[in-house]
Protein backbone atom coordinates (compact mmCIF):
# COMPACT_ATOMS: atom_id res chain seq x y z
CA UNK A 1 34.26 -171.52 -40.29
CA UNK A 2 35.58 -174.39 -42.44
CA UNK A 3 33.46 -175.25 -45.59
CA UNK A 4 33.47 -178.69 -47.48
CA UNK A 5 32.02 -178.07 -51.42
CA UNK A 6 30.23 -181.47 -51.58
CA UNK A 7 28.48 -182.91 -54.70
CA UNK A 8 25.18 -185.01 -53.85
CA UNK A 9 23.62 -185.93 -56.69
CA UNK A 10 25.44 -186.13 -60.60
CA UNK A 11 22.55 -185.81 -63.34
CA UNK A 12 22.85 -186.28 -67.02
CA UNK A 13 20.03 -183.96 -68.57
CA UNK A 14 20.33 -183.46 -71.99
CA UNK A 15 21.96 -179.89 -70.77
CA UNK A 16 24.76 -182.35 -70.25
CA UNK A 17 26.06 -183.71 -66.59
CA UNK A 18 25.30 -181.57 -63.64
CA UNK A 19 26.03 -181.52 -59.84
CA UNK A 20 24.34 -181.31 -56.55
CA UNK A 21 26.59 -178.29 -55.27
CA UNK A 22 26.24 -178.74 -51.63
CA UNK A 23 27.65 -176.55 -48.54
CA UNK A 24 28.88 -178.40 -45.24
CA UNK A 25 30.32 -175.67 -42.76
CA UNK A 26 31.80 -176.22 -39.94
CA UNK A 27 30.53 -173.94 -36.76
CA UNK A 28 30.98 -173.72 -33.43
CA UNK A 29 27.57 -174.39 -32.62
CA UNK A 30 27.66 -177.88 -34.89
CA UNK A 31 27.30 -178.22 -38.93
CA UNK A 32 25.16 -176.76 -41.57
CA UNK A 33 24.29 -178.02 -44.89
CA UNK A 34 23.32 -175.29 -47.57
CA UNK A 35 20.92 -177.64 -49.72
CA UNK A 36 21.19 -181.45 -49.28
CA UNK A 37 20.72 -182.56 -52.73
CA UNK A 38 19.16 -186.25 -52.99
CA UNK A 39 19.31 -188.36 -50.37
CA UNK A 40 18.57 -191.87 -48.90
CA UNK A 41 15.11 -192.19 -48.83
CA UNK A 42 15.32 -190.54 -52.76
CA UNK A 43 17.41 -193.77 -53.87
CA UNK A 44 15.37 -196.35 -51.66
CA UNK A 45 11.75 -194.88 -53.79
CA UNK A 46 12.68 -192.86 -56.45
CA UNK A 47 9.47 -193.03 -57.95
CA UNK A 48 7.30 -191.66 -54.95
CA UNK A 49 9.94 -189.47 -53.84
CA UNK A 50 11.32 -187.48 -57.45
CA UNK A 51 8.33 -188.64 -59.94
CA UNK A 52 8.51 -188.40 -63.24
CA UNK A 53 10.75 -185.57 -63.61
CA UNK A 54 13.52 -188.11 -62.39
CA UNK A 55 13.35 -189.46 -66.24
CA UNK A 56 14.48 -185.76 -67.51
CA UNK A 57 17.07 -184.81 -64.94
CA UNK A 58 18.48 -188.74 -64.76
CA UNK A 59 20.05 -188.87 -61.15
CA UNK A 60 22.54 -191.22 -60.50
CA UNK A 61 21.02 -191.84 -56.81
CA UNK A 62 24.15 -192.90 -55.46
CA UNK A 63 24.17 -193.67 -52.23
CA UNK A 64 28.00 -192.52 -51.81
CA UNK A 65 26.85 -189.21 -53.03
CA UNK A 66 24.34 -188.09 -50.18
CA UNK A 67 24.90 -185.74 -47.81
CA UNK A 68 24.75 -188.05 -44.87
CA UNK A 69 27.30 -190.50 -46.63
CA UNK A 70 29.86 -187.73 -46.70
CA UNK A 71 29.01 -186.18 -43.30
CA UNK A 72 29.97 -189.71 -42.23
CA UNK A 73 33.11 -190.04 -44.32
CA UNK A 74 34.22 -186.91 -42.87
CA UNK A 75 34.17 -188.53 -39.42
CA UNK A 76 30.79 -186.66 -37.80
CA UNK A 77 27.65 -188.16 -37.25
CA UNK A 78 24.31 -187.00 -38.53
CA UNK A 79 23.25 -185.35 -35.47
CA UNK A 80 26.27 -183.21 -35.70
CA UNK A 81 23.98 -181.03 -38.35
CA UNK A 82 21.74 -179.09 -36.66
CA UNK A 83 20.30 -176.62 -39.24
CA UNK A 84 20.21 -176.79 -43.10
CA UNK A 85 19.85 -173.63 -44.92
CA UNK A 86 17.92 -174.26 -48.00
CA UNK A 87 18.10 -172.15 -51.02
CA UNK A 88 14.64 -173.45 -51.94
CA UNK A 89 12.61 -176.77 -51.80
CA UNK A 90 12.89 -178.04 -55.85
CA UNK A 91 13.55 -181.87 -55.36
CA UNK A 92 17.31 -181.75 -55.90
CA UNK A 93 18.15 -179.42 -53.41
CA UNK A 94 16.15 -181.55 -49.96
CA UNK A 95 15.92 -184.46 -50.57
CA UNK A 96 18.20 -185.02 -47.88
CA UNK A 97 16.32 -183.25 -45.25
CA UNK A 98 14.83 -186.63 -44.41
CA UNK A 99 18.59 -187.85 -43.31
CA UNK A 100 18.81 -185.43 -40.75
CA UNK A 101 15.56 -185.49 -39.08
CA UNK A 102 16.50 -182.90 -35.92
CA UNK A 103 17.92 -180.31 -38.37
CA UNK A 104 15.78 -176.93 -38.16
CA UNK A 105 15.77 -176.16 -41.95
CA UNK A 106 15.84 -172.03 -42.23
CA UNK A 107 14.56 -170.33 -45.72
CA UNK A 108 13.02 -167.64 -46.02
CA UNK A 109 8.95 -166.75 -45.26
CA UNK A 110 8.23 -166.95 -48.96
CA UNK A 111 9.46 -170.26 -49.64
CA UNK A 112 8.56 -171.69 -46.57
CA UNK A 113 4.90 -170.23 -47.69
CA UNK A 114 5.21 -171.60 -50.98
CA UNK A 115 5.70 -174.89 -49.58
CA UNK A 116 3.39 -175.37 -47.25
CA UNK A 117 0.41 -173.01 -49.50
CA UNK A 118 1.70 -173.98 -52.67
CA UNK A 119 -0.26 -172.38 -55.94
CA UNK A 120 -1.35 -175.38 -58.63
CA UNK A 121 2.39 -174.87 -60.30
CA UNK A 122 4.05 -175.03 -57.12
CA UNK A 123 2.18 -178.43 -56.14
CA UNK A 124 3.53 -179.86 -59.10
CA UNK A 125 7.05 -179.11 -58.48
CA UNK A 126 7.41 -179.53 -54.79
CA UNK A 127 7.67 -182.76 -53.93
CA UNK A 128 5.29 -183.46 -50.28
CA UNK A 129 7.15 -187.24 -50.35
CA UNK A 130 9.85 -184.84 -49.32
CA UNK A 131 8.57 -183.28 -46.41
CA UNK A 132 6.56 -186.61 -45.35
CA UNK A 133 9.00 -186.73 -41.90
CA UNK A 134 7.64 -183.11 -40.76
CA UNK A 135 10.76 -181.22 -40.87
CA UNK A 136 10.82 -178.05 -38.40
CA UNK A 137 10.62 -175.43 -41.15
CA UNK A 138 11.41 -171.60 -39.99
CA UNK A 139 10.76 -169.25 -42.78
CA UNK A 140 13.01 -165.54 -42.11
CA UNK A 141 11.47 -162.11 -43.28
CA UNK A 142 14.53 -160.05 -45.17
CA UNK A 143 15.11 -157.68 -42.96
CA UNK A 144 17.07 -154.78 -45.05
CA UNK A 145 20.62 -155.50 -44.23
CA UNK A 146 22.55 -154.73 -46.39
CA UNK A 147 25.31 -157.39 -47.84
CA UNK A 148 27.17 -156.62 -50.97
CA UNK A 149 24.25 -154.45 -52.35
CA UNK A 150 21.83 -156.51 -51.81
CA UNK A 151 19.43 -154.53 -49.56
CA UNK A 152 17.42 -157.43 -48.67
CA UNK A 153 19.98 -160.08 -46.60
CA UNK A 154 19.51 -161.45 -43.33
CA UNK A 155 22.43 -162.82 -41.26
CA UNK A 156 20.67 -165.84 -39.25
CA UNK A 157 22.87 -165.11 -36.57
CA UNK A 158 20.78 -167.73 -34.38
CA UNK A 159 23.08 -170.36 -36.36
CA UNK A 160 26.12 -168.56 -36.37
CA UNK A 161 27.83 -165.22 -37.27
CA UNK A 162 28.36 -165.53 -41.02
CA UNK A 163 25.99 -166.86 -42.67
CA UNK A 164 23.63 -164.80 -44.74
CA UNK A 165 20.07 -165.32 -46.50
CA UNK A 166 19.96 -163.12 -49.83
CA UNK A 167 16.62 -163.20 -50.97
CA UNK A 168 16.75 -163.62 -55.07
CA UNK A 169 12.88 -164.25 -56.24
CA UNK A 170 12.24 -165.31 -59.53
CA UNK A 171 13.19 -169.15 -60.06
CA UNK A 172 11.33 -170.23 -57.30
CA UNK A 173 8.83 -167.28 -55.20
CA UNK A 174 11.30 -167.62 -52.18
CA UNK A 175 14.26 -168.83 -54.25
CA UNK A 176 17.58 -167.18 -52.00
CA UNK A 177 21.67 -167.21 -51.98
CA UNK A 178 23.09 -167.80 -48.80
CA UNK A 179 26.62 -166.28 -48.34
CA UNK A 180 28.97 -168.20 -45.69
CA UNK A 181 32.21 -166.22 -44.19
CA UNK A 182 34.98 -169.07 -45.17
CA UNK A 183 37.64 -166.44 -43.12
CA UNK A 184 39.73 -166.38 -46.20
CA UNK A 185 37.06 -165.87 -48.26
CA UNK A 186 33.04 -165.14 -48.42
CA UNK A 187 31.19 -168.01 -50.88
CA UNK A 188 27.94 -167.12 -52.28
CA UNK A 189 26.34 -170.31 -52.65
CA UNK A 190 23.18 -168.80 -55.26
CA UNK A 191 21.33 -171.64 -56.03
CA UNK A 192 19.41 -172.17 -58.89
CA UNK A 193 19.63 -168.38 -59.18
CA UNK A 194 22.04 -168.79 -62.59
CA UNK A 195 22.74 -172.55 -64.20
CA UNK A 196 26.12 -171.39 -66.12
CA UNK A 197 29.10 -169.63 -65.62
CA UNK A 198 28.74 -167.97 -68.85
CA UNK A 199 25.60 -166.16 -67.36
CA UNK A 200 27.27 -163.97 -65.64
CA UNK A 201 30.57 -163.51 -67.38
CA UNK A 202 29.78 -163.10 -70.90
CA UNK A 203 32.64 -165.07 -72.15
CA UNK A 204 30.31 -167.89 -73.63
CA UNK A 205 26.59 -168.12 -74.57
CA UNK A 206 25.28 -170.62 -72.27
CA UNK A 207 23.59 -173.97 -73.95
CA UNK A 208 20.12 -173.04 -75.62
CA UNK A 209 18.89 -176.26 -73.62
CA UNK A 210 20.37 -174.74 -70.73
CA UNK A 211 18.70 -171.50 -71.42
CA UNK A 212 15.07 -173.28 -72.01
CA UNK A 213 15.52 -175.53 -69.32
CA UNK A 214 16.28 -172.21 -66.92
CA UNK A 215 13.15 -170.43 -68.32
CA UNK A 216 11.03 -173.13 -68.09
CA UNK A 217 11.61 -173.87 -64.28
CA UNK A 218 11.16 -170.04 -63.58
CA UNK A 219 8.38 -168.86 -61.43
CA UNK A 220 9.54 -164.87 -62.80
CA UNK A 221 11.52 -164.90 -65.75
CA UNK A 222 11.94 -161.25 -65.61
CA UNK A 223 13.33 -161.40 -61.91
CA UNK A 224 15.48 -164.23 -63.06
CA UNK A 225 16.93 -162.19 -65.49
CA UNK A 226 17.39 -159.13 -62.83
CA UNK A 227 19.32 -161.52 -61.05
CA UNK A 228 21.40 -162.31 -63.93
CA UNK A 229 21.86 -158.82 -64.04
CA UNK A 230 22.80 -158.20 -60.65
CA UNK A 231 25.30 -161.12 -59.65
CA UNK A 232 26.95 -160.17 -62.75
CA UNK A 233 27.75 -156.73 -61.52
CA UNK A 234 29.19 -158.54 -58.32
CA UNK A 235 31.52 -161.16 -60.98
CA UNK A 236 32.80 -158.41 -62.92
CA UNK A 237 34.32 -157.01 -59.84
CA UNK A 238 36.31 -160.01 -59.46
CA UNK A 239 36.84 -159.87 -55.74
CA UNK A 240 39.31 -162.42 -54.72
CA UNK A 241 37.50 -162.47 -51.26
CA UNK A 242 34.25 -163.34 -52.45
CA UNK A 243 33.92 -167.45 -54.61
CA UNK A 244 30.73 -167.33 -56.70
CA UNK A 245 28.81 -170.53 -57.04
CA UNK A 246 25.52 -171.85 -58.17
CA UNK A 247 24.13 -175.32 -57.85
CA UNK A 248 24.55 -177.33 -61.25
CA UNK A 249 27.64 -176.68 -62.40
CA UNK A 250 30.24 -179.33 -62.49
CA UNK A 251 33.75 -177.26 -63.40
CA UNK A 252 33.07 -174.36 -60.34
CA UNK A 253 32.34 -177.40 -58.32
CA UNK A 254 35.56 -179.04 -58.79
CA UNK A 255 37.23 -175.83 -58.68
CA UNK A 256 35.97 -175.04 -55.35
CA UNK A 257 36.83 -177.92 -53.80
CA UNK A 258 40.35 -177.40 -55.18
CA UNK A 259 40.32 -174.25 -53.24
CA UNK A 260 39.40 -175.79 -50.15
């Protein structure tokens, strides 16, 4: 499977500028987007759609920057996706889903709970603008496969062979990784599962704002810092098969797509 590292949707927190690290991969069976980042309908009513956390993450809501923009650019058309694979449902990660309105979105059962039961906290950060087009949301159950040592992964097989929901709890309740099979290479796309690099290498504190800004969003903050924990065990092993990535960061963007 081919995979395009797309960014869709540069903010400038005070954490400093961050990225929209999206997945396209190319399958037999069609394309899949791992998170959408913002999209059209996000830029058209940004109030509605983000709310008033848009004034702390400052999106750029460029237009050239969605996922359906690029799709485009790339020469498919937006019915050429037919599944997204969402690492969770904060507000930059699908707002997009609305551009692709006959994509089955796959997460797994907890998020897809969370979202449609959401707890007083969840209701504030899930944004039902969103989800106003009635997306077909299928929610997996881990079943125990192993992948990497994580005991908990699911290959969603009904998409196609190589592509793999890791549970991770903790910054959302169903928060997950998804791994894709690149054929060179495995990427772990993890989300909002770690914000910087220096999480999991050790070669840097990350920001304090960083670190606050991580802890504040957390639904676990002593699952978040298991995952730490455990995806660090994975970096150290520095397994030129496998490309580590999470969703914010700007430099393992840019690398990635150098790697392409």
């Amino acid at each position: 499977m081919k995979v395009h590292h797309l960014n869709c949707g540069t903010m400038t927190p005070m954490t400093g500028t961050m990225v929209a690290h999206v997945l396209l991969v190319e399958t037999a069976n069609g394309l899949v987007l791992v998170d959408t980042g913002f999209g059209a309908r996000d830029i058209d009513d940004p109030g509605r759609r983000l709310g008033p956390l848009r004034h702390v993450i400052r999106p750029a809501l460029s237009r050239a920057e969605t996922a359906l923009e690029q799709v485009e650019r790339l020469g498919f058309d937006r019915t050429d996706v037919r599944h997204i694979v969402a690492t969770h449902f904060d507000l930059d990660h699908v707002g997009g889903l609305a551009d692709f309105p006959h994509a089955t979105v796959h997460t797994t059962a907890a998020e897809a709970a969370a979202v449609m039961s959401p707890t007083l906290k969840e209701r504030v950060r899930y944004r039902r603008a969103q989800l106003g087009h009635g997306p077909n949301i299928v929610g997996h159950e881990p079943t125990g496969e192993p992948w990497r040592g994580f005991a908990g992964a699911r290959e969603l097989g009904e998409i196609a062979p190589g592509i793999v929901l890791v549970p991770l709890p903790g910054h959302t309740r169903g928060h997950a990784c998804v791994a894709v099979d690149a054929g060179h290479r495995w990427v772990l796309h993890c989300g909002d599962a770690f914000y910087d690099p220096a999480t999991l290498h050790g070669t840097a504190n990350a920001p304090v704002t960083l670190r606050v800004m991580e802890t504040l969003f957390a639904t676990s903050r002593r699952q978040v810092r298991d995952n730490h924990a455990r995806l660090a065990e994975l970096a150290r092993a520095a397994d030129p098969e496998l490309l580590i990535v999470c969703a914010h960061d700007a430099e393992q963007l840019r690398r990635a797509q150098a790697s392409e």
